[in-house]
Protein backbone atom coordinates (compact mmCIF):
# COMPACT_ATOMS: atom_id res chain seq x y z
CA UNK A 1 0.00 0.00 0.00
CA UNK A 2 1.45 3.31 -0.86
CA UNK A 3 2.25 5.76 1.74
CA UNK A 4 -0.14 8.92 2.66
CA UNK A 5 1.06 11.93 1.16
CA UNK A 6 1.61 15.28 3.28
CA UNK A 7 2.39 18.46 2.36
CA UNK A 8 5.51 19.68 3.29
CA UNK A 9 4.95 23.40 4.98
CA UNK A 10 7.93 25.64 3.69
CA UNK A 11 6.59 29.33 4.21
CA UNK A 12 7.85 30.69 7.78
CA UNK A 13 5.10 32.72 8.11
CA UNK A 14 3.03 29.47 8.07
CA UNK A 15 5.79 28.40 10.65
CA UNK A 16 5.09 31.91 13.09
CA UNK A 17 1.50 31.14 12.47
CA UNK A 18 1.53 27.35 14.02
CA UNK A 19 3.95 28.11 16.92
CA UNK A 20 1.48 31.24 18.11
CA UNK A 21 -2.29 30.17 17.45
CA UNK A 22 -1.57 26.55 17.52
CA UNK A 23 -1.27 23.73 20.31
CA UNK A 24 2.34 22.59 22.17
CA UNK A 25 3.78 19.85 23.47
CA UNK A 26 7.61 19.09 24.40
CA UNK A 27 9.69 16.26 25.20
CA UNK A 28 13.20 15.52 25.64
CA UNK A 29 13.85 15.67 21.90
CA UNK A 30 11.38 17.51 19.84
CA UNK A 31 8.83 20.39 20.39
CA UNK A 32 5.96 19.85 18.77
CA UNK A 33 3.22 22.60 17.48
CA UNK A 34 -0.05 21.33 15.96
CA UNK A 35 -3.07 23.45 14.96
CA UNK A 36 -5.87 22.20 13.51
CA UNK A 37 -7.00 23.80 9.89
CA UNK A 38 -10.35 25.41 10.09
CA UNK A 39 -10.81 27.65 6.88
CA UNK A 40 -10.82 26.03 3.17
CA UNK A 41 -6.93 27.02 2.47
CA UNK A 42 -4.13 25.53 0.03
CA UNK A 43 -3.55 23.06 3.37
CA UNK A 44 -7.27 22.36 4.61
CA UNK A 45 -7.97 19.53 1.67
CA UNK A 46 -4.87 18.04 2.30
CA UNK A 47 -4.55 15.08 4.68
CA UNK A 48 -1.57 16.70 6.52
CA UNK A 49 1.01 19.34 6.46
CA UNK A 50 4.12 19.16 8.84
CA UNK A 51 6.82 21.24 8.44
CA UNK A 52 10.27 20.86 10.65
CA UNK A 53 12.63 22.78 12.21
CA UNK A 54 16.32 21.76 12.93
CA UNK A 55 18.74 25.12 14.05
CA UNK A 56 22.30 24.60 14.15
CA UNK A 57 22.30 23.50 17.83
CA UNK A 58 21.04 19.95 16.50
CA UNK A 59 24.52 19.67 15.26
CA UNK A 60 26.62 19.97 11.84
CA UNK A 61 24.69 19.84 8.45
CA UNK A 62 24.73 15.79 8.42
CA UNK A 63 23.20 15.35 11.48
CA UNK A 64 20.54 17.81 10.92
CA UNK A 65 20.11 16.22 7.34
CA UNK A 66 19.50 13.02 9.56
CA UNK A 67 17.54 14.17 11.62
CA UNK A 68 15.48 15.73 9.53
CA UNK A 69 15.19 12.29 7.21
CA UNK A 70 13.74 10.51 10.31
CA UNK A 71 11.10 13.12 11.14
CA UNK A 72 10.32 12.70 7.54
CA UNK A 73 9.74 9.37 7.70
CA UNK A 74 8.06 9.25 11.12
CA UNK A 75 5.40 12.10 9.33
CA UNK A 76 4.87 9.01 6.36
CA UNK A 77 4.52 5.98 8.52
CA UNK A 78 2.26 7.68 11.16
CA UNK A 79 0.24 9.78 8.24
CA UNK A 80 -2.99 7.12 8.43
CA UNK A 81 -3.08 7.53 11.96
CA UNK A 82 -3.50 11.43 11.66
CA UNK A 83 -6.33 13.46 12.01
CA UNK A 84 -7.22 15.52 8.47
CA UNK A 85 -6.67 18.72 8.22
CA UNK A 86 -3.43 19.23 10.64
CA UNK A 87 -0.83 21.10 10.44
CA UNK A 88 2.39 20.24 12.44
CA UNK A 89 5.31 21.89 12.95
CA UNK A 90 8.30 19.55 14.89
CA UNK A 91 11.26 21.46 16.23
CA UNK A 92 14.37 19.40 17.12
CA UNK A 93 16.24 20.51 20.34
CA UNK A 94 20.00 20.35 20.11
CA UNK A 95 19.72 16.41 21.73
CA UNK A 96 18.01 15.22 18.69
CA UNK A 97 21.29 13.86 16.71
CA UNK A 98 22.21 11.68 19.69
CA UNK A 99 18.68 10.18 19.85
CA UNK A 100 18.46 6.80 17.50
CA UNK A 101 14.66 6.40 14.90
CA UNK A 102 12.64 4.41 17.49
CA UNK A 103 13.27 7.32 20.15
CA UNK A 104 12.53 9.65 17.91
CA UNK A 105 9.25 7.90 16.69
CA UNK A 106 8.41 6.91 20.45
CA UNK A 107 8.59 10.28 21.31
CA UNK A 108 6.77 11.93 17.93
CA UNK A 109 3.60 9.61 19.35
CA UNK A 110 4.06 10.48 22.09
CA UNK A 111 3.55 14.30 21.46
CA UNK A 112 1.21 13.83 19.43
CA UNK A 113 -0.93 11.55 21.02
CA UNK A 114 -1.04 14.57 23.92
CA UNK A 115 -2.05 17.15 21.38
CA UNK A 116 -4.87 15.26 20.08
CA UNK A 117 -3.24 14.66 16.86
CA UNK A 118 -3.20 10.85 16.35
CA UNK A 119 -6.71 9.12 15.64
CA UNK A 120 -7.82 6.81 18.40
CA UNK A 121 -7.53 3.20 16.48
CA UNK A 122 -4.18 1.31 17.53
CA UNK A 123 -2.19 -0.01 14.73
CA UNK A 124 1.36 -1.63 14.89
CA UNK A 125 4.16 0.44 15.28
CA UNK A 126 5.93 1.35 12.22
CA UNK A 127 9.40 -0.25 11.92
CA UNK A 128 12.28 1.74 9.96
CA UNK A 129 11.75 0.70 6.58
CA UNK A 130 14.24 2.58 4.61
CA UNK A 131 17.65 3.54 3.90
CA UNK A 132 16.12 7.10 4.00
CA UNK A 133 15.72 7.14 7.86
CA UNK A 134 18.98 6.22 9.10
C-alpha cells in the first residue's frame, strides 16, 4: 500500500503562524506545534502538512540532514493515523542527533498523542523501513 502523502509546509510565516495560534507539546527531543486547519486554504484539503525545524544546535549539516530524514519518515509511517486537516510543525532541540529512529518515533507519538493529533484506532508500530531514515 502506498504511503499517505503530506504536504511539506515551507513558508515561515506558516511556521510563526503554528507556533502562536496553535497547540504545544515538548519532550526531551522535539517540540511539537499542531493546529488544527479550520478555513478552506491551500492546506485544509490536504490530509496533513508538517513542516520541521532543525537550528544549528542539532549539530553539523549531516546530522541535521538526519535528523530531519527521520522526522520525515516518522510524518509518512504515522500519516494514516492522523487526524485531516493538521498542520504540524516539529522542532528538534539540540539532543536530537544523539537520539536513535525508534526514540525519535516513540517520542513523535508520544507528542502527538497529547495534542490530540493521532486518531484513536491502535495499529502496529511502524518499523524503519528505509535507507532514507537512518
Amino acid at each position: 500500500m502506498p504511503k499517505r502523502r503530506f504536504v511539506r509546509l515551507r513558508a515561515s510565516r506558516l511556521f510563526r503562524e503554528i507556533r502562536a495560534k496553535g497547540r504545544s507539546a515538548a519532550g526531551k527531543w522535539l517540540i511539537m506545534n499542531v493546529q488544527r486547519v479550520e478555513t478552506e486554504s491551500e492546506h485544509a484539503s490536504s490530509a496533513l502538512a508538517a513542516g520541521f525545524v532543525t537550528s544549528r544546535k542539532v549539530g553539523r549539516a549531516h546530522d541535521r540532514n538526519r535528523v530531519r530524514r527521520r522526522l520525515r519518515e516518522i510524518v509518512h509511517a504515522l500519516a494514516t493515523e492522523l487526524h485531516r486537516g493538521l498542520r504540524i510543525v516539529t522542532i528538534a532541540r539540540h539532543s536530537a542527533a544523539r537520539a536513535s529512529y525508534q526514540q525519535l518515533l516513540a517520542e513523535w507519538k508520544g507528542l502527538a498523542s497529547r495534542l490530540g493529533a493521532l486518531n484513536k484506532t491502535p495499529s502496529t508500530p511502524p518499523a524503519q523501513g528505509s535507507a532514507n531514515a537512518t
